[in-house]
C-alpha atoms as a PDB file:
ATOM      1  CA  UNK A   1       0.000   0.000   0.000  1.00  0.00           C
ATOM      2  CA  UNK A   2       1.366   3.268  -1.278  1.00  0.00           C
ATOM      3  CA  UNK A   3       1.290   6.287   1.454  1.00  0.00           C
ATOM      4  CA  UNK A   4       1.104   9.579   0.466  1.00  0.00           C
ATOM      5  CA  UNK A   5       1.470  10.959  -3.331  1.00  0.00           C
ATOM      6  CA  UNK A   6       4.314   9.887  -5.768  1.00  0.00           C
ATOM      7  CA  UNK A   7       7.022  12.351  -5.579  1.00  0.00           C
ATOM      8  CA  UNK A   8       6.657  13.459  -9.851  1.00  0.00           C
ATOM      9  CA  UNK A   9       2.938  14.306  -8.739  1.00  0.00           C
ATOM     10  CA  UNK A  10       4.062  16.440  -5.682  1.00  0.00           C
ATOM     11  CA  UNK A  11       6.125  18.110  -7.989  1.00  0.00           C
ATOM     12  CA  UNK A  12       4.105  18.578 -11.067  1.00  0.00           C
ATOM     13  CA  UNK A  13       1.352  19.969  -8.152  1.00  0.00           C
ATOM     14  CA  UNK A  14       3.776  22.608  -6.720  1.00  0.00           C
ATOM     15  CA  UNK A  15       5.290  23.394 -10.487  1.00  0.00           C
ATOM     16  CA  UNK A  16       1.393  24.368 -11.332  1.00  0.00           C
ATOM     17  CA  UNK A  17       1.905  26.621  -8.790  1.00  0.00           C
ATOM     18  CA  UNK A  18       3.815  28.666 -10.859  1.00  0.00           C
ATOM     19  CA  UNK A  19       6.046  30.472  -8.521  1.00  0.00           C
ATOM     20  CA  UNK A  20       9.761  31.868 -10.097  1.00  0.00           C
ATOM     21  CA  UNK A  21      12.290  30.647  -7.874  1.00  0.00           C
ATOM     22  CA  UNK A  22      14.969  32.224 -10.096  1.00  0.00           C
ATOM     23  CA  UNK A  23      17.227  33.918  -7.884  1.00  0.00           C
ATOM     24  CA  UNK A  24      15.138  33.728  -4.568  1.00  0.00           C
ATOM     25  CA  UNK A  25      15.827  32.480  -1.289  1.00  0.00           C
ATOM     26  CA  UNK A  26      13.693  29.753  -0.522  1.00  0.00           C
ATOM     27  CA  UNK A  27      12.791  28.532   3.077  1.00  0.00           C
ATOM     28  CA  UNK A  28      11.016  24.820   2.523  1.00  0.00           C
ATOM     29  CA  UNK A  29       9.764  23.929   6.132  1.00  0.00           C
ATOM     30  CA  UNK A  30       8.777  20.328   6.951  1.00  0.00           C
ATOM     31  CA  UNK A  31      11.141  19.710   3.942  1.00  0.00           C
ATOM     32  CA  UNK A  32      10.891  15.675   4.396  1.00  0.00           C
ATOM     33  CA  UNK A  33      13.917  14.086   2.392  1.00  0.00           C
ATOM     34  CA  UNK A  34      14.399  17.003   0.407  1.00  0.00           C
ATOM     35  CA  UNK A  35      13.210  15.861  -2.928  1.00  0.00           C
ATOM     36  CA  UNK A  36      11.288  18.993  -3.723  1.00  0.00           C
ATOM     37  CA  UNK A  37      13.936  21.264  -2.711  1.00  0.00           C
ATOM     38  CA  UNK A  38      16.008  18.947  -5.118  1.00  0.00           C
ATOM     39  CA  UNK A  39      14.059  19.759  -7.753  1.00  0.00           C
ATOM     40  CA  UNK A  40      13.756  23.451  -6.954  1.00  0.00           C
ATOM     41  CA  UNK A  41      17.214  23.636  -7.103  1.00  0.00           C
ATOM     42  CA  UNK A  42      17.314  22.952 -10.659  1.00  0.00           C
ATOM     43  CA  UNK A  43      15.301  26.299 -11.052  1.00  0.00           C
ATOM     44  CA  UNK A  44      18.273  28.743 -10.096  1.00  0.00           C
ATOM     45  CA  UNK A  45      17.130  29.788  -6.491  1.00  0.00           C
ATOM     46  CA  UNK A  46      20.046  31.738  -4.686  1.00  0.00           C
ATOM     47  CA  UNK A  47      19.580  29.896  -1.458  1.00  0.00           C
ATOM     48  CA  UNK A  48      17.566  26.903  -0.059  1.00  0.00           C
ATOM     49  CA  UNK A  49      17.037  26.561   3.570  1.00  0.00           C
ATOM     50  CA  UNK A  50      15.088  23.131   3.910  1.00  0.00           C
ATOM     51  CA  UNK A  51      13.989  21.959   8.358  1.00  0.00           C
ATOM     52  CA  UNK A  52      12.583  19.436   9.131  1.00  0.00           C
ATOM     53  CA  UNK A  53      11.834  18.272  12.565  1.00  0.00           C
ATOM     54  CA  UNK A  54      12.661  14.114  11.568  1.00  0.00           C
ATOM     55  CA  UNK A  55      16.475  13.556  11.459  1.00  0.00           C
ATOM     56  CA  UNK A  56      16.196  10.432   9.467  1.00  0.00           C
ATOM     57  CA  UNK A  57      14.417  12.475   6.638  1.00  0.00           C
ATOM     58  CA  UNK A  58      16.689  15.291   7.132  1.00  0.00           C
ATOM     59  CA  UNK A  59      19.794  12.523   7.314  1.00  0.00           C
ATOM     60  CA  UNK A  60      18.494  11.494   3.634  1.00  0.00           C
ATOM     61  CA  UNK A  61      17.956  15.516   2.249  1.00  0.00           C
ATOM     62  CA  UNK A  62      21.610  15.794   3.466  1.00  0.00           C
ATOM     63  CA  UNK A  63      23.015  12.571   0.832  1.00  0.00           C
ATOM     64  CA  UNK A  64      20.637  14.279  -1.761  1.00  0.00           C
ATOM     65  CA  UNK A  65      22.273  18.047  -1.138  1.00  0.00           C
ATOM     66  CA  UNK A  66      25.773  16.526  -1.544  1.00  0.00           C
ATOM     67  CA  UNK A  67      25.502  16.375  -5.175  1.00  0.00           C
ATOM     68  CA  UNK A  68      23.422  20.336  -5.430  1.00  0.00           C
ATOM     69  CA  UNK A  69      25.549  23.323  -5.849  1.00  0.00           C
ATOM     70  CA  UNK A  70      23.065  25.817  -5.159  1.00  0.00           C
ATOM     71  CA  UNK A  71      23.703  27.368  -1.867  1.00  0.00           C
ATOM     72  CA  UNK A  72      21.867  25.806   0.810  1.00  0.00           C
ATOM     73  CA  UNK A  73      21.455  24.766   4.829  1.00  0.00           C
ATOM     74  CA  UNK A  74      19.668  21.702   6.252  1.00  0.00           C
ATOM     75  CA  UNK A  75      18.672  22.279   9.813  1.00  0.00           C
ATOM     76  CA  UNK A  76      17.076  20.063  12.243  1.00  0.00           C
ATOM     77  CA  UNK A  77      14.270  21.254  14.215  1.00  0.00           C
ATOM     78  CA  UNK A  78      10.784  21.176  15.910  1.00  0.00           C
ATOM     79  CA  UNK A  79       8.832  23.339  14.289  1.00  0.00           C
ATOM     80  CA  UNK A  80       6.168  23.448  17.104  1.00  0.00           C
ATOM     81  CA  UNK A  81       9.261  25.168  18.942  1.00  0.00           C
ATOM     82  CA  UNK A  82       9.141  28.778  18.607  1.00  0.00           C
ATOM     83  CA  UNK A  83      12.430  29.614  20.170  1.00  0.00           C
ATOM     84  CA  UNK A  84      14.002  26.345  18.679  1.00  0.00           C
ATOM     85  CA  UNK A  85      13.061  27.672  15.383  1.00  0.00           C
ATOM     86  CA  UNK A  86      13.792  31.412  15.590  1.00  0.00           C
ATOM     87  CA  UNK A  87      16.935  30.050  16.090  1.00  0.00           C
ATOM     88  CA  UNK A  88      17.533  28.219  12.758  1.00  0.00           C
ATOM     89  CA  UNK A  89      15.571  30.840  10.404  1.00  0.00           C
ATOM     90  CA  UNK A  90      16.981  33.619   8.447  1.00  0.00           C
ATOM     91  CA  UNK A  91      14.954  36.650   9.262  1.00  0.00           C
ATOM     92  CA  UNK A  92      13.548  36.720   5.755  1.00  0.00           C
ATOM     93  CA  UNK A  93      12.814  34.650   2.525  1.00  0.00           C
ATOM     94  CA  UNK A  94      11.339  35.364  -0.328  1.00  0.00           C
ATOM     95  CA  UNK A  95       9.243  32.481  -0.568  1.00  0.00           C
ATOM     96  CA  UNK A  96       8.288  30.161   2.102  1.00  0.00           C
ATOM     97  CA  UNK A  97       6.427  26.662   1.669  1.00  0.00           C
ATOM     98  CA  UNK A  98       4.931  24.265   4.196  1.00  0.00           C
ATOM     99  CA  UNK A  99       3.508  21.651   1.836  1.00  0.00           C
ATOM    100  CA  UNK A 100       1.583  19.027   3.516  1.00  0.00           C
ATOM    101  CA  UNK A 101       2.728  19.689   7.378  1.00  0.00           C
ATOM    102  CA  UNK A 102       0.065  21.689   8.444  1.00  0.00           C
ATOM    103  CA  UNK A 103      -2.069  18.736   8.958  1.00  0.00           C
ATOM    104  CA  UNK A 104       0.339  16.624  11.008  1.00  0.00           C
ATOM    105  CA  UNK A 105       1.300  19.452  13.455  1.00  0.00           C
ATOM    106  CA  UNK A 106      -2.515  20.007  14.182  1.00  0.00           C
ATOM    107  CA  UNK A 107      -2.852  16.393  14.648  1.00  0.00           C
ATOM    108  CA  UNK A 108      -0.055  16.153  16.818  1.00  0.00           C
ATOM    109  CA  UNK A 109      -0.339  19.229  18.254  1.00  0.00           C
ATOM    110  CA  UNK A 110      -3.770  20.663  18.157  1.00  0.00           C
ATOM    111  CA  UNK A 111      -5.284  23.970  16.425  1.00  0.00           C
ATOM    112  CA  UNK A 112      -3.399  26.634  18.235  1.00  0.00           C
ATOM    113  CA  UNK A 113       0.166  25.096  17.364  1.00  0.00           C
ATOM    114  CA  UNK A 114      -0.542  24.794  13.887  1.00  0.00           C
ATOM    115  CA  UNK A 115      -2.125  28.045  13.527  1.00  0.00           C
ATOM    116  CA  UNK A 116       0.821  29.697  15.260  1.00  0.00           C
ATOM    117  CA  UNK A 117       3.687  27.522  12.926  1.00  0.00           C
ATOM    118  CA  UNK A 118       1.865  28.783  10.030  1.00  0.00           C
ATOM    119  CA  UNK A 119       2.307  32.513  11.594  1.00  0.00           C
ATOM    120  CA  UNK A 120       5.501  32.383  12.873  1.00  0.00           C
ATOM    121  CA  UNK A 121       6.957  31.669   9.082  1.00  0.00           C
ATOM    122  CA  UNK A 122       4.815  33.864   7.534  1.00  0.00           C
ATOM    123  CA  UNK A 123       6.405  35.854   9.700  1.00  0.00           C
ATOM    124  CA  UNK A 124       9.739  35.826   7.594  1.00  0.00           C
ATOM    125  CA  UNK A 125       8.355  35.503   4.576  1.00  0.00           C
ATOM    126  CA  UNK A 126       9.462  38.466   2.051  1.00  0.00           C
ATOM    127  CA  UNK A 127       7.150  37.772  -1.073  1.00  0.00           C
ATOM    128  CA  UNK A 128       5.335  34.454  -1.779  1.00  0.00           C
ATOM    129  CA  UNK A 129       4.096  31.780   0.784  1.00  0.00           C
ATOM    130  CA  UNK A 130       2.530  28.455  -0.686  1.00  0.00           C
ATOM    131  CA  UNK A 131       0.683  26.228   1.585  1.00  0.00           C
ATOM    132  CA  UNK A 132      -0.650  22.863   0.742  1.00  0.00           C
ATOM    133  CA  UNK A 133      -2.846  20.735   2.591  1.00  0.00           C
ATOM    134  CA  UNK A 134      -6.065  18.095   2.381  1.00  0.00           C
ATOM    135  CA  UNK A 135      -8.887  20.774   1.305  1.00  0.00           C
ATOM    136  CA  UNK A 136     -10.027  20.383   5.404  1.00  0.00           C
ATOM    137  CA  UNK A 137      -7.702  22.820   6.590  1.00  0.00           C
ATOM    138  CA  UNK A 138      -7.800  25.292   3.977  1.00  0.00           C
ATOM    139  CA  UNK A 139     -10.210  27.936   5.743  1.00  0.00           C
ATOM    140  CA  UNK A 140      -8.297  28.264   8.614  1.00  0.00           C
ATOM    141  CA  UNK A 141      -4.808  28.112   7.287  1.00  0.00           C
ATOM    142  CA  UNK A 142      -5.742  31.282   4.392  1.00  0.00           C
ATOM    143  CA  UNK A 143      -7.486  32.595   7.203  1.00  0.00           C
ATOM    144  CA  UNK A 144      -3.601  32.859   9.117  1.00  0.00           C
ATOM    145  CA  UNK A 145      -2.254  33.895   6.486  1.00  0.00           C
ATOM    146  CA  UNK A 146      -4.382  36.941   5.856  1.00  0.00           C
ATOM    147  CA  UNK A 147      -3.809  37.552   9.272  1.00  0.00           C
ATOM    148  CA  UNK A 148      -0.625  38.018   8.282  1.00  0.00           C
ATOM    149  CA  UNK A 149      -0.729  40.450   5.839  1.00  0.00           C
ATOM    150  CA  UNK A 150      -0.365  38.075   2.898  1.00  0.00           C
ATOM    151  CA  UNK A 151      -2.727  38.079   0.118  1.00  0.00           C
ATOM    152  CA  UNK A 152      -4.213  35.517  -1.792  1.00  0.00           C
ATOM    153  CA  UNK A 153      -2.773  34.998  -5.190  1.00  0.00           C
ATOM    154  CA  UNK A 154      -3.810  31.800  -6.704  1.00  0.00           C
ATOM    155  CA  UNK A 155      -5.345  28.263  -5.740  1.00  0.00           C
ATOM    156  CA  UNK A 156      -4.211  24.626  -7.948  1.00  0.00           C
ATOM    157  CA  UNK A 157      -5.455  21.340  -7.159  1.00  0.00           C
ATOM    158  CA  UNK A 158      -4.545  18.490  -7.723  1.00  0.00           C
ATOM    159  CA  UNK A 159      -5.743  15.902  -9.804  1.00  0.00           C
ATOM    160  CA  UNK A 160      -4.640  12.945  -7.485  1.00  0.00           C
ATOM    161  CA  UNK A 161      -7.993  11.198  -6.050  1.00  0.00           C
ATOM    162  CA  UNK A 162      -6.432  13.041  -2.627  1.00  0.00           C
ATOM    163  CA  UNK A 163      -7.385  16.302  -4.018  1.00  0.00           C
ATOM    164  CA  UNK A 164      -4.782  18.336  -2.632  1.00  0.00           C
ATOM    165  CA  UNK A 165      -4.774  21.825  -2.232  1.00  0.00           C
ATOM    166  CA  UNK A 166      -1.773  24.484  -3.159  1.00  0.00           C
ATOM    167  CA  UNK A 167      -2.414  28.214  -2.219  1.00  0.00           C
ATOM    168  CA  UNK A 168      -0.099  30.780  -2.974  1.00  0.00           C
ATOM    169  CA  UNK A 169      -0.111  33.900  -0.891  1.00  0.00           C
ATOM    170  CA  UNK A 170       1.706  37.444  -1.845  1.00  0.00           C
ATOM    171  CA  UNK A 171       2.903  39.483   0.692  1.00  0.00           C
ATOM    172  CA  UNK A 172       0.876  42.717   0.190  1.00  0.00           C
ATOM    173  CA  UNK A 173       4.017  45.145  -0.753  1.00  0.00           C
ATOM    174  CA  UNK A 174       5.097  42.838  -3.298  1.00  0.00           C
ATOM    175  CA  UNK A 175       1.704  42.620  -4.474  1.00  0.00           C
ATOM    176  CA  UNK A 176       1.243  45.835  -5.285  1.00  0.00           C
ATOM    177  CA  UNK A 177       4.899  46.105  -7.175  1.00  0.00           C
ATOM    178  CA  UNK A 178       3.834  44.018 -10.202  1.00  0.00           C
END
């Protein structure tokens, strides 16, 4: 039994997104074994950042990341942690992602944790934030955001029978720039 999507779908899903990661910094939290921060990599960001709060995933983004020249730090840490995680991040990005976390910190966690994860990097995100998630916590997570001060740019879905959600957010300043 397969769990979770194939990794070509969860990229093909966040490509749709249609975010330029040419020359950005790039913060990818809950970054698993660092397959889609491989394959942003090939897309000319200045800097990847990947955390992760499993040191056997992280272990395995490391072995990947031996073989990517793009600039780039791997840090383990719990991102239910506030101070641990102030810690690690940069105090911006220009685009963050937390792509199917959000779920599993509320579920471990509860509402409040989650909610304040998803603030805390929006926090120290410069430009675009893209959040993905089962369409269940979708309300509540745009509904952070916007808290925020990030605007809602765009919506994809997936066409996996899981139906997963990608929004992209746009910090308002940036917004208003293009």
């Amino acid at each position: 039994m397969r769990v979770g999507r194939p990794w070509r779908q969860r990229t093909e899903d966040l490509f749709a997104c249609e975010v330029d990661y040419a020359g950005k910094s790039v913060l990818d939290a809950g970054s698993n074994v660092g397959i889609l921060a491989y394959e942003i990599s090939k897309r000319g960001p200045a800097f990847l950042h990947l955390i992760d709060g499993s040191e056997p995933q992280l272990n395995a983004a490391r072995l990947i990341f031996n073989a990517v020249e793009t600039p780039h730090r791997l840090d383990l840490v719990d991102l239910t942690d506030a101070e641990q995680l102030e810690a690690v991040l940069a105090p911006t990005y220009d685009i963050v992602q937390l792509l199917a976390v959000y779920q599993h910190i509320h579920r471990a966690s509860g509402d409040e944790a989650a909610r304040s994860v998803l603030a805390n990097l929006a926090a120290h995100c410069r430009e675009t934030f893209i959040v993905a998630s089962n369409p269940a916590f979708i309300p509540v997570m745009a509904e952070t955001l916007r808290g925020a001060e990030l605007t809602f740019d765009r919506e994809t879905v997936s066409p996996s029978p899981r139906r997963v959600k990608h929004l992209v957010f746009r910090r308002r300043s940036w917004a208003m720039q293009r």
